[in-house]
Structures are given as C-alpha cells and as structure tokens.
PDB file of N, CA and C in Angstrom:
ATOM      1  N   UNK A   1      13.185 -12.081 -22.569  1.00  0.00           N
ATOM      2  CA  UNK A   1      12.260 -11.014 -22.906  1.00  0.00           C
ATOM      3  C   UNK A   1      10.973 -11.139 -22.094  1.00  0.00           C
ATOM      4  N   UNK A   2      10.234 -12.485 -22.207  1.00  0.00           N
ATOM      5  CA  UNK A   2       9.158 -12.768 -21.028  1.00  0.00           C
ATOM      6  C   UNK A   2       9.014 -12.088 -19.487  1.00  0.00           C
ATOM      7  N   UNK A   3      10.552 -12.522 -19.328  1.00  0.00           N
ATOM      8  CA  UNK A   3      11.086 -12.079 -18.030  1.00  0.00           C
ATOM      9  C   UNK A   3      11.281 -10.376 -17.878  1.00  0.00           C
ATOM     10  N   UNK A   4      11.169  -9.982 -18.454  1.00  0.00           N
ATOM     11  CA  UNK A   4      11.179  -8.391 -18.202  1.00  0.00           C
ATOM     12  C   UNK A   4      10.085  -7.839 -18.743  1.00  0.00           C
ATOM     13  N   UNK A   5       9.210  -8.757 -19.046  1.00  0.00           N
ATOM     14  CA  UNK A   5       7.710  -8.204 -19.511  1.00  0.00           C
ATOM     15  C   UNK A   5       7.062  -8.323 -17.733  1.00  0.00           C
ATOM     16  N   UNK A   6       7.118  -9.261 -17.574  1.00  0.00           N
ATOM     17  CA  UNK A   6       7.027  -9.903 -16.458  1.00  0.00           C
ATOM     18  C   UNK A   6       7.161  -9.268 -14.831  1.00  0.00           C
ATOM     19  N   UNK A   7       8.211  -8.779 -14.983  1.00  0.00           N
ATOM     20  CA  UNK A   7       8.758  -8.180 -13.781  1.00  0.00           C
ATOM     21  C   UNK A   7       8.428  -6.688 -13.760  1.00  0.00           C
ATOM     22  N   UNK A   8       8.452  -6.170 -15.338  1.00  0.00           N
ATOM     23  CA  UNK A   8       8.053  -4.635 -15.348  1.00  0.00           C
ATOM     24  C   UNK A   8       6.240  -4.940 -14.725  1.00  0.00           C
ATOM     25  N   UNK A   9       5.395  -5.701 -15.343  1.00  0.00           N
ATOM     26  CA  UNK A   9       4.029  -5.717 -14.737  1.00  0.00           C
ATOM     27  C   UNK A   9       4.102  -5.795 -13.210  1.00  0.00           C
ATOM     28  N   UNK A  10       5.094  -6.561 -12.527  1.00  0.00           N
ATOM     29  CA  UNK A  10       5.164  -6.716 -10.962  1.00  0.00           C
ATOM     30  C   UNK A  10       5.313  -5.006 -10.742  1.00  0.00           C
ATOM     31  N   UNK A  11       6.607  -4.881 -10.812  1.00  0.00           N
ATOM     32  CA  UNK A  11       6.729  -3.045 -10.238  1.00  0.00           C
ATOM     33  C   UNK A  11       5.368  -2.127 -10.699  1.00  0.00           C
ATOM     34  N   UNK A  12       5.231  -2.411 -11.419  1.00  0.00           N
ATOM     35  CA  UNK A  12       3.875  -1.484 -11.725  1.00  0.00           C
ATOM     36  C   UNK A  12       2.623  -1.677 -10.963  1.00  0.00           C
ATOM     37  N   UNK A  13       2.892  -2.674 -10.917  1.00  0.00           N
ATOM     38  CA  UNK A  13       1.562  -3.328  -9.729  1.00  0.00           C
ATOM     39  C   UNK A  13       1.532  -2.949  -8.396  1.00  0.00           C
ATOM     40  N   UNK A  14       3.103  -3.129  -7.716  1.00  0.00           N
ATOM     41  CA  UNK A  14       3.427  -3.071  -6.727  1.00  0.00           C
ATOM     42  C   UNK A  14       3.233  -1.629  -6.733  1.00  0.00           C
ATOM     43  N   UNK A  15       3.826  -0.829  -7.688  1.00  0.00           N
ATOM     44  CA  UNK A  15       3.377   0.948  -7.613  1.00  0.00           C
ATOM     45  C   UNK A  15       2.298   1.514  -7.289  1.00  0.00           C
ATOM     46  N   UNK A  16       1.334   0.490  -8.144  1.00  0.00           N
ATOM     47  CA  UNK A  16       0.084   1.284  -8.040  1.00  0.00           C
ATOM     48  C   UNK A  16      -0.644   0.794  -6.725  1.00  0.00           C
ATOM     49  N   UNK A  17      -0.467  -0.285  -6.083  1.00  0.00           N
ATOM     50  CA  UNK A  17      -1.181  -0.214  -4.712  1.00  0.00           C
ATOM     51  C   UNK A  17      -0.680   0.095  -3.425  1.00  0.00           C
ATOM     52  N   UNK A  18       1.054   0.583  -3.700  1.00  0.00           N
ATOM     53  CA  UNK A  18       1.630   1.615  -2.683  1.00  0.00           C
ATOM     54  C   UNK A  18       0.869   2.723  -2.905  1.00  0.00           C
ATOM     55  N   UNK A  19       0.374   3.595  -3.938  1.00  0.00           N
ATOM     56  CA  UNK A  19      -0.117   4.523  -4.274  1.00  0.00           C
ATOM     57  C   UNK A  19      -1.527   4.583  -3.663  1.00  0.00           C
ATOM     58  N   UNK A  20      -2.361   3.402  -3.679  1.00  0.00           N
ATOM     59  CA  UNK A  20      -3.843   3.447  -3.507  1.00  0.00           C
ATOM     60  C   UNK A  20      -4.047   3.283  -2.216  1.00  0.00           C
ATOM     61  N   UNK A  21      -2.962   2.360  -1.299  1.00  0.00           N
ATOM     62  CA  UNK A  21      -3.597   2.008  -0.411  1.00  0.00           C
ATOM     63  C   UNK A  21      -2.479   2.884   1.055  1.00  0.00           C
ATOM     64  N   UNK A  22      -1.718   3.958   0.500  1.00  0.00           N
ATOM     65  CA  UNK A  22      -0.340   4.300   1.504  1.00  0.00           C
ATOM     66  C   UNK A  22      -0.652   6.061   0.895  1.00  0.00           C
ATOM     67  N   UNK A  23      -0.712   6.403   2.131  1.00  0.00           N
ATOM     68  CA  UNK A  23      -0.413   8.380   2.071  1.00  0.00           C
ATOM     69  C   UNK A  23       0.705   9.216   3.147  1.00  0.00           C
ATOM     70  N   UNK A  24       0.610  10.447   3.299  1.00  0.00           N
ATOM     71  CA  UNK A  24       1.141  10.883   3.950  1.00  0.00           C
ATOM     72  C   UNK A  24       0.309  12.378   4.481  1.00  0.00           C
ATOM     73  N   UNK A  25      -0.154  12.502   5.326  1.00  0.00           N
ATOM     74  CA  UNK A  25      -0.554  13.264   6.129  1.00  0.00           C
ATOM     75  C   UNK A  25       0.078  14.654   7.048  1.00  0.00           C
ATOM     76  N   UNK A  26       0.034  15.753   6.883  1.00  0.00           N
ATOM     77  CA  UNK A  26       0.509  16.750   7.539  1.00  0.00           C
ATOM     78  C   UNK A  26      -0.209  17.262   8.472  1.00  0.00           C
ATOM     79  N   UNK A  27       0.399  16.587  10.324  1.00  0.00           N
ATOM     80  CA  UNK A  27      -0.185  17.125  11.488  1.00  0.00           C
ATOM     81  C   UNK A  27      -0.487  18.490  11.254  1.00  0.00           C
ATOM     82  N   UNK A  28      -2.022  18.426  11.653  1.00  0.00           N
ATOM     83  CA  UNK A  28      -2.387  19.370  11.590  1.00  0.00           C
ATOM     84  C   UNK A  28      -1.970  20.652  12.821  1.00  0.00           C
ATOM     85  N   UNK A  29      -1.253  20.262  14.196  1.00  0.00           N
ATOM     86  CA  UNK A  29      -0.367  20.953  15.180  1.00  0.00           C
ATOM     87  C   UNK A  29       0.850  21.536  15.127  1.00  0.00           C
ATOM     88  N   UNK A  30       1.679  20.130  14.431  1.00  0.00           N
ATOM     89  CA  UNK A  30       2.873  20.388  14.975  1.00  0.00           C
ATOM     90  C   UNK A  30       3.281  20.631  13.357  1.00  0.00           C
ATOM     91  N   UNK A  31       2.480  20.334  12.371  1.00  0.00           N
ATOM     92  CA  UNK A  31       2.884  20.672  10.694  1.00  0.00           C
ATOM     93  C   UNK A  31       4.409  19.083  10.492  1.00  0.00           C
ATOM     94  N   UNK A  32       4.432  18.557  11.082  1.00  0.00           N
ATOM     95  CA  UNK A  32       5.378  17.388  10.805  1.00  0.00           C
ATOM     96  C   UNK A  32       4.794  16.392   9.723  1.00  0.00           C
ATOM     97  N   UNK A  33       5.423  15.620   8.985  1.00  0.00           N
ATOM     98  CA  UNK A  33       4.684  14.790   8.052  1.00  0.00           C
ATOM     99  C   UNK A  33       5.050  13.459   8.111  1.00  0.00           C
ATOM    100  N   UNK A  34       3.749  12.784   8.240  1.00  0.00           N
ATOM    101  CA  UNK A  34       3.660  11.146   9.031  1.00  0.00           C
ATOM    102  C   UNK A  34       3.261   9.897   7.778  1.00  0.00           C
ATOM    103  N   UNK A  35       3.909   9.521   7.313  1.00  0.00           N
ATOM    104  CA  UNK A  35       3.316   7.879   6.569  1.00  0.00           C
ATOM    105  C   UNK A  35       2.263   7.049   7.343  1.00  0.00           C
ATOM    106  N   UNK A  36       1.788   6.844   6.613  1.00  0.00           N
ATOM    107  CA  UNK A  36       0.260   5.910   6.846  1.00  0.00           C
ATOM    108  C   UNK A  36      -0.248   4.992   5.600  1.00  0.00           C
ATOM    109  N   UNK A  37      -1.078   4.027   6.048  1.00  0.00           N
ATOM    110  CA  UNK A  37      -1.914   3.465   5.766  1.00  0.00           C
ATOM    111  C   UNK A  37      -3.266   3.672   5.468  1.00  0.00           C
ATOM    112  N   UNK A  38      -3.855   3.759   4.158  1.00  0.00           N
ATOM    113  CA  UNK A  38      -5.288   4.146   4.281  1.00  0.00           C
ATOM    114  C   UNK A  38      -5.995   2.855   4.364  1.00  0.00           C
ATOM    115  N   UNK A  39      -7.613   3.491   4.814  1.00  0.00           N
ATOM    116  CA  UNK A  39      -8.513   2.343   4.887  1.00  0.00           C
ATOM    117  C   UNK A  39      -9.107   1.741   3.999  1.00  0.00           C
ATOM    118  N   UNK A  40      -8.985   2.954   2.672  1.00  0.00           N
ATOM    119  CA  UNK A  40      -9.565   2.352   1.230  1.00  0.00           C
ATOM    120  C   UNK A  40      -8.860   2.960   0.138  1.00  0.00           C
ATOM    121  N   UNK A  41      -8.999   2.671  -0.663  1.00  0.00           N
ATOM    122  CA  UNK A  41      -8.047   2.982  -1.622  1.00  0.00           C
ATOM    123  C   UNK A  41      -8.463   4.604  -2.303  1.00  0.00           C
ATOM    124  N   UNK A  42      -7.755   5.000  -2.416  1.00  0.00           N
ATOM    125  CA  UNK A  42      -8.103   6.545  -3.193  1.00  0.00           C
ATOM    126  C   UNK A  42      -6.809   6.757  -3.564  1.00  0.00           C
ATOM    127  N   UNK A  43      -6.961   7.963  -4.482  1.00  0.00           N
ATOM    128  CA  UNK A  43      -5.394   8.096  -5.548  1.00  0.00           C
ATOM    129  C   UNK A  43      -4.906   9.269  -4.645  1.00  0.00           C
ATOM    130  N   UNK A  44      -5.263   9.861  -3.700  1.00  0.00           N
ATOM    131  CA  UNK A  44      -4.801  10.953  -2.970  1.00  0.00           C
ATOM    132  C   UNK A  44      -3.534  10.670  -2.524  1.00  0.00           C
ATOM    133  N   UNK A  45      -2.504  11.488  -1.896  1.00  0.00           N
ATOM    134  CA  UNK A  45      -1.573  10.996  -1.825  1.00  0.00           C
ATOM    135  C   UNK A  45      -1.212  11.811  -0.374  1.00  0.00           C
ATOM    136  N   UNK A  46      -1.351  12.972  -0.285  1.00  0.00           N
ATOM    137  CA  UNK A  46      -1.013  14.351   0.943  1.00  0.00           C
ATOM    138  C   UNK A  46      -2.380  14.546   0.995  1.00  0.00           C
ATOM    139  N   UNK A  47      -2.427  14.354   2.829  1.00  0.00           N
ATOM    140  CA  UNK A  47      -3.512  14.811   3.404  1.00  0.00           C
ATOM    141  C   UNK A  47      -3.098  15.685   4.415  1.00  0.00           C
ATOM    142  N   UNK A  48      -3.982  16.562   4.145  1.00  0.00           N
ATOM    143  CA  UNK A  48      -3.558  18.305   5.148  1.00  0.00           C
ATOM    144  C   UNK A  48      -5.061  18.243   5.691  1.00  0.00           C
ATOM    145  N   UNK A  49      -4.844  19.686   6.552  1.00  0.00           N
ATOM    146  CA  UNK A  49      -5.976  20.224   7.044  1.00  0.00           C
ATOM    147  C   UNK A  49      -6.227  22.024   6.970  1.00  0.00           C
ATOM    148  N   UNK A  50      -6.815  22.011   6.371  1.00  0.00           N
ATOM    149  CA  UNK A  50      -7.089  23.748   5.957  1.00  0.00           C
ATOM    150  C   UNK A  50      -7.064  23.990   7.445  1.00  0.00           C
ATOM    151  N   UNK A  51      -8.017  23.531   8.295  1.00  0.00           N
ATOM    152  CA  UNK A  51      -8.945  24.777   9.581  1.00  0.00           C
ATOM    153  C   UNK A  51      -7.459  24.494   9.906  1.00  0.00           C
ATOM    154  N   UNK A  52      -6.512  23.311  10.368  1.00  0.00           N
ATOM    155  CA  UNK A  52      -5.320  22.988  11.378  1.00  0.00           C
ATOM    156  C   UNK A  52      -6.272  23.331  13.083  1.00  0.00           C
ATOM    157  N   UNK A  53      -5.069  23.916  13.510  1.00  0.00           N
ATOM    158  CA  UNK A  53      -5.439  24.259  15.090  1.00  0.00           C
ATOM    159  C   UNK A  53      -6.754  25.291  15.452  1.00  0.00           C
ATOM    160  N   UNK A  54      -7.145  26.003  14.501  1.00  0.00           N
ATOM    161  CA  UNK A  54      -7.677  27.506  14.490  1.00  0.00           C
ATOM    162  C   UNK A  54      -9.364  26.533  14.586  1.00  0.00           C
ATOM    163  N   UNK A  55      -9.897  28.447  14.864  1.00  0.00           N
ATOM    164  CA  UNK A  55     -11.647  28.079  15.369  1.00  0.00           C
ATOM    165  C   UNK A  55     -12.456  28.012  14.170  1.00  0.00           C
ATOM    166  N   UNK A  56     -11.825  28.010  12.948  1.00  0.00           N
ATOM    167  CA  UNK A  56     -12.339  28.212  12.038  1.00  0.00           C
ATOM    168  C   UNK A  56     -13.562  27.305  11.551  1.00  0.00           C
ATOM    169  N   UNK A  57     -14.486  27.200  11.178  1.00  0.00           N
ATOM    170  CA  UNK A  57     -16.001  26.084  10.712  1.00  0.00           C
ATOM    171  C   UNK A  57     -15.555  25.615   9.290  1.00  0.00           C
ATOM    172  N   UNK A  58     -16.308  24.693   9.041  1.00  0.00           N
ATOM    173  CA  UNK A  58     -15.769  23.987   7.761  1.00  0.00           C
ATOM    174  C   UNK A  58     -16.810  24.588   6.824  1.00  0.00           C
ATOM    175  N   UNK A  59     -17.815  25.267   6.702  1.00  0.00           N
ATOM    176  CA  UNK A  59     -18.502  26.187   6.001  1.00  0.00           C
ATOM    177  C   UNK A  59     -17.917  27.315   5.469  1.00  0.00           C
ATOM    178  N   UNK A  60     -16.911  27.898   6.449  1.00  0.00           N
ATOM    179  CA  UNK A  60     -15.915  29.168   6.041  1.00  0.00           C
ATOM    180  C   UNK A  60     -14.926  28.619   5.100  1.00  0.00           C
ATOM    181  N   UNK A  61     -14.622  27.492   4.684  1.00  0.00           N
ATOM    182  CA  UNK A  61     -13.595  27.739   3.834  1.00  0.00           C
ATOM    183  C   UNK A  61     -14.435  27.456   2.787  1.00  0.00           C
ATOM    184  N   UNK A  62     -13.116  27.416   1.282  1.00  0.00           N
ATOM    185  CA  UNK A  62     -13.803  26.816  -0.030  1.00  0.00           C
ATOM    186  C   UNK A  62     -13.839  26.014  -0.656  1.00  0.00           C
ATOM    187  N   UNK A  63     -14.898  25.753  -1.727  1.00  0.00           N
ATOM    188  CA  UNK A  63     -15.047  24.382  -2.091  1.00  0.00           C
ATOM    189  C   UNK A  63     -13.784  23.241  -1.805  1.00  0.00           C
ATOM    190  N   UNK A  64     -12.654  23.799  -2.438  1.00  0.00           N
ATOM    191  CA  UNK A  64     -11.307  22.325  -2.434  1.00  0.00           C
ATOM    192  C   UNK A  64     -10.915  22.650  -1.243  1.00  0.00           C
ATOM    193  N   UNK A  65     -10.957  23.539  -0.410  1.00  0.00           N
ATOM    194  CA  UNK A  65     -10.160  23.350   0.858  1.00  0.00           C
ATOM    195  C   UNK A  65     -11.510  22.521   1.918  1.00  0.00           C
ATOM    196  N   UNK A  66     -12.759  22.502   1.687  1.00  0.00           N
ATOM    197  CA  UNK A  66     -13.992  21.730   2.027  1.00  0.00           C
ATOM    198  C   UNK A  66     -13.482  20.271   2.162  1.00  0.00           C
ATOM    199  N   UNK A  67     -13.027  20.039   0.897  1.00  0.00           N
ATOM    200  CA  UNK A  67     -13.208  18.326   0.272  1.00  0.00           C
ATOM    201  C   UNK A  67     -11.670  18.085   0.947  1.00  0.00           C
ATOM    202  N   UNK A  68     -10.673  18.733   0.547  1.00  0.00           N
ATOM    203  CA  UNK A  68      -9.339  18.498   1.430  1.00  0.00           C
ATOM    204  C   UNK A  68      -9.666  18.391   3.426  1.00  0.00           C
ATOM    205  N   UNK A  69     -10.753  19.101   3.431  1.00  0.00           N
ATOM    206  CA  UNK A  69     -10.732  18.771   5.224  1.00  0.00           C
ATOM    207  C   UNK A  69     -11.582  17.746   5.254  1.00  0.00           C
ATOM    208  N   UNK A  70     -12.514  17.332   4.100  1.00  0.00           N
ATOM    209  CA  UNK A  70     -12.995  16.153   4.472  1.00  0.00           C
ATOM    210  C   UNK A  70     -12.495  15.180   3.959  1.00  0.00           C
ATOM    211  N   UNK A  71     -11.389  15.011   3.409  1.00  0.00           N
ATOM    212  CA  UNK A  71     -10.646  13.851   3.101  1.00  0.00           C
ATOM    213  C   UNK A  71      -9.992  13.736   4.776  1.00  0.00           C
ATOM    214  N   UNK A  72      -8.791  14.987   5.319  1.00  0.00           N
ATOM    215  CA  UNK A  72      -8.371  14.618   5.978  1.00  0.00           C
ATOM    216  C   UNK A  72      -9.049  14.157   6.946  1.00  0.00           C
ATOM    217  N   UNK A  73     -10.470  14.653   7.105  1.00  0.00           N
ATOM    218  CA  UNK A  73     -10.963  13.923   8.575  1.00  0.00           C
ATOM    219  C   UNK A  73     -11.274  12.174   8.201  1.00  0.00           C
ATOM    220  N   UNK A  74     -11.823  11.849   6.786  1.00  0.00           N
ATOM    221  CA  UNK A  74     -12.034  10.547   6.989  1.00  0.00           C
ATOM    222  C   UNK A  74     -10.983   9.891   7.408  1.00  0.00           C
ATOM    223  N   UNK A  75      -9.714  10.123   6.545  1.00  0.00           N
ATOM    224  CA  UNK A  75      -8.756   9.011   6.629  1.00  0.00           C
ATOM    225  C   UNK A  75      -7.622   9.365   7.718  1.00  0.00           C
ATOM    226  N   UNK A  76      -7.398  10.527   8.277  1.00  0.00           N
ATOM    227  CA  UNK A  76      -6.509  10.341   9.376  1.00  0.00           C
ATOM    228  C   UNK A  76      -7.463  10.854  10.867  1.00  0.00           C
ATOM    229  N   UNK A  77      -8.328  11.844  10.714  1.00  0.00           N
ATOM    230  CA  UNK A  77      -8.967  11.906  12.201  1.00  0.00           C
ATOM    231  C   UNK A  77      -9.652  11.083  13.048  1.00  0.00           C
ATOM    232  N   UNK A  78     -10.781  10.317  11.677  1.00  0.00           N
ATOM    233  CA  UNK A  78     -11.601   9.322  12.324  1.00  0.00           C
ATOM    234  C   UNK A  78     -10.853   7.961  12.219  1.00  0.00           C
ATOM    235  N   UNK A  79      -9.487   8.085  12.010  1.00  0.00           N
ATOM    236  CA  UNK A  79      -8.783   6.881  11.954  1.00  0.00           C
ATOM    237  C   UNK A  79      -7.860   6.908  13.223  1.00  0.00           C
ATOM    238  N   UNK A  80      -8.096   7.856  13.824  1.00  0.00           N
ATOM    239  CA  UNK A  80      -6.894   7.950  15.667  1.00  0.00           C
ATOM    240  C   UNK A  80      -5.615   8.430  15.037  1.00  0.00           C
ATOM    241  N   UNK A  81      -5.476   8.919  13.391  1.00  0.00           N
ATOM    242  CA  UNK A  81      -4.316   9.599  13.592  1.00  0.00           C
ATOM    243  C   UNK A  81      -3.886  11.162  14.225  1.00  0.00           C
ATOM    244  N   UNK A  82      -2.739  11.705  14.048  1.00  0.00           N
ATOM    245  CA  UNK A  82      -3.091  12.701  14.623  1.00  0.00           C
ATOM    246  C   UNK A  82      -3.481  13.170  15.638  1.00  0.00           C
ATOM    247  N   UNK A  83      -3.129  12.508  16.771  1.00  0.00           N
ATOM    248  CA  UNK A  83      -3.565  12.751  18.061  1.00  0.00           C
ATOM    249  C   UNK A  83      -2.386  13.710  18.754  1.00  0.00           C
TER     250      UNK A  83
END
C-alpha cells in the first residue's frame, strides 16, 4: 500500500513539472507545432501568435490576444525559437 502511495506521488510530480517547465508552440509561418522547453515555469501550455506573419502592431489587437503575443514573444521569440 506504501508503495502505491508512493509511486502515485512520483507520477504526479513528474506531471506537474512536464507541465511547468515543457510547452508547445505554433510557428508563427509555417503554423507547424514544435515541443520545447521553457525558461521558467508557467502553467501555459500552447503558445501561438495572434499578429503571425502580418503588419499588424501589438496595440491593434485585444487584451488576451495582447498577453498571448506576449507570452509567445518571451518564451519562444526571445528564446531563438521560431526562426
């Protein structure tokens, strides 16, 4: 019984910092979807990009599509993904 108290806390553990510290990102070009590594932990999981390829300013969109382009720029643009 120990033993499966035990091992259920491992998987759960192991869950939750695949979760915190691992995402997946949708090129913002080619729309393909890439596994990664983040630099800090956040519960996010899919990182997109509202503007993508287009001339669009990050003022023109709205509030959650704002915070979604500035997620994606911290953790995959200013990280060399996505090139």
């Amino acid at each position: 019984m120990k033993k499966k108290i035990i091992l259920g806390i491992f998987i759960f553990a192991t869950l939750l910092i695949v979760r915190l510290f691992c995402g997946v990102y949708v090129h913002d070009e080619f729309a393909g979807k890439h596994f990664f590594i983040k630099h800090r932990p956040t519960l996010k999981w899919t990182f997109f990009s509202p503007i993508g390829m287009s001339d669009k300013k990050i003022e023109e969109l709205s509030k959650e599509e704002q915070i979604d382009q500035k997620y994606f720029n911290e953790f995959v643009l200013d990280q060399g993904l996505s090139r």
